[in-house]
Protein backbone atom coordinates (compact mmCIF):
# COMPACT_ATOMS: atom_id res chain seq x y z
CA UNK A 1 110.10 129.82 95.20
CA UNK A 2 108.71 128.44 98.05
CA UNK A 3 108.42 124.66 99.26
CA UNK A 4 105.59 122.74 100.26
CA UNK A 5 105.37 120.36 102.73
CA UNK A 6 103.48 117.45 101.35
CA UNK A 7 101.82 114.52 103.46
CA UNK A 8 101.24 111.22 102.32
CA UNK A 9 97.63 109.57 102.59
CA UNK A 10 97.26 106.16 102.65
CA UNK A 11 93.77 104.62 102.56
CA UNK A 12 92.76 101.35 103.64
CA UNK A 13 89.98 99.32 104.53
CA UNK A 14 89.52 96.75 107.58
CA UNK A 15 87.09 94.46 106.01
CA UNK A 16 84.05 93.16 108.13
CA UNK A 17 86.22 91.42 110.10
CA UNK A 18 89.27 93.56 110.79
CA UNK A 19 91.25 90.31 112.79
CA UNK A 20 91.35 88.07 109.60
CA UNK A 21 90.46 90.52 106.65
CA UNK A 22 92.98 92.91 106.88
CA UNK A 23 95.84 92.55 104.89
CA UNK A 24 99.77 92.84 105.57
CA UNK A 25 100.11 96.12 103.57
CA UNK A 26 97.15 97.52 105.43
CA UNK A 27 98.56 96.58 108.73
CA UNK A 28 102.06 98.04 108.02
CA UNK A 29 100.31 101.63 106.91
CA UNK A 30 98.21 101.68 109.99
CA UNK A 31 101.68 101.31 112.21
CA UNK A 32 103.89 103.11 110.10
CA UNK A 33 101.38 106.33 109.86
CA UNK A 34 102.00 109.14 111.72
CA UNK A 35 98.75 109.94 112.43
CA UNK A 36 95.44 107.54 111.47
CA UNK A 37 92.04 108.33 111.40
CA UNK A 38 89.48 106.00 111.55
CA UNK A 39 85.63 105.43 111.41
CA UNK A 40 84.51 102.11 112.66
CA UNK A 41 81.52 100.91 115.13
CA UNK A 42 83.50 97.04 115.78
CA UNK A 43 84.77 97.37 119.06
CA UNK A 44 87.63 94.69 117.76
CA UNK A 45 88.48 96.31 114.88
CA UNK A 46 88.18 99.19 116.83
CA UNK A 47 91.31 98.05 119.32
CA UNK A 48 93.31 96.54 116.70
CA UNK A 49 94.01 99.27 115.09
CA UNK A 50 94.49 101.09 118.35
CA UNK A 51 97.02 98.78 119.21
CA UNK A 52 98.62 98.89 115.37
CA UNK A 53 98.97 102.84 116.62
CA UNK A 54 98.34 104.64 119.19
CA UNK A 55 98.02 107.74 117.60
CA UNK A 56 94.39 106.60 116.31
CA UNK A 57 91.98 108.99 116.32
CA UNK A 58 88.49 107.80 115.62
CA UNK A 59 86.24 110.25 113.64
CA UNK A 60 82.88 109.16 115.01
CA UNK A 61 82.66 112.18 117.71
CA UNK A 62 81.92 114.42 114.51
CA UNK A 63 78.15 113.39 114.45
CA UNK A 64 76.02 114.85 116.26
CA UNK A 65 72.06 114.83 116.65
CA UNK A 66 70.43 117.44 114.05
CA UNK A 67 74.18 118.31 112.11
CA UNK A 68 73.90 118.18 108.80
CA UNK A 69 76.04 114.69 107.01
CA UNK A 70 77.91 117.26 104.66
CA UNK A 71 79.12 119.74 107.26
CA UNK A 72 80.50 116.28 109.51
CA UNK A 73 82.18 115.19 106.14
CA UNK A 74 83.93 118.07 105.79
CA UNK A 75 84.81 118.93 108.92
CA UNK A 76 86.61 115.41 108.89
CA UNK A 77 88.29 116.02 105.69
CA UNK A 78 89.28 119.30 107.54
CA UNK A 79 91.08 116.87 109.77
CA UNK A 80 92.73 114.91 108.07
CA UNK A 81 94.31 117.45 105.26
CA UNK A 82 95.32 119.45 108.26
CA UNK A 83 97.81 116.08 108.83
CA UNK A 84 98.83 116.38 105.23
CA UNK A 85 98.96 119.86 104.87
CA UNK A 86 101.03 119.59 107.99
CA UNK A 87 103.55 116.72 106.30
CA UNK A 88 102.06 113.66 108.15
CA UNK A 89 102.09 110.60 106.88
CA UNK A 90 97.89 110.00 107.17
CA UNK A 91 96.19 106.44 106.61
C-alpha cells in the first residue's frame, strides 16, 4: 500500500475591509499556512496579508486579455492542489 501525502486547505475570506473584518481564526491560518494564495485588488488588504506571510502569492497574474475565465480558474486550482498534493498546508 502506498501513502499519500495529504495537504490541508484552509479557506478564508478578508471581508471588504481586511484591517477590521478579518477575524482571529482567519489571521492565524493566513500565518500559520505554508503557502497562501490570494486574489484581492485592496492594496491594504493586499499588504496585510503579505505581512501575515510572506509566502503570499497573489493569483491575479493568471488573467490575461482574450483568456478564457474557465481556463484562468483552473489553471489556479492547478496551483493551489499542486500545494496540497504536495502536503502544504494551503489557505
Amino acid at each position: 500500500m502506498t501513502s499519500r501525502v495529504r495537504g490541508l486547505l484552509a479557506v478564508v475570506g478578508t471581508g471588504i475591509r481586511a484591517g477590521l473584518q478579518l477575524t482571529p481564526e482567519a489571521q492565524q491560518r493566513i500565518s500559520r499556512a505554508d503557502e497562501v494564495f490570494y486574489l484581492v485588488t485592496e492594496p491594504a488588504t493586499v499588504a496585510l496579508i503579505e505581512e501575515l506571510n510572506p509566502n503570499a502569492m497573489s493569483l491575479a497574474d493568471f488573467y490575461q486579455p482574450r483568456k478564457l475565465r474557465h481556463e484562468t480558474y483552473r489553471e489556479m486550482a492547478d496551483v493551489i492542489m499542486g500545494a496540497l498534493r504536495a502536503g502544504k498546508n494551503v489557505c
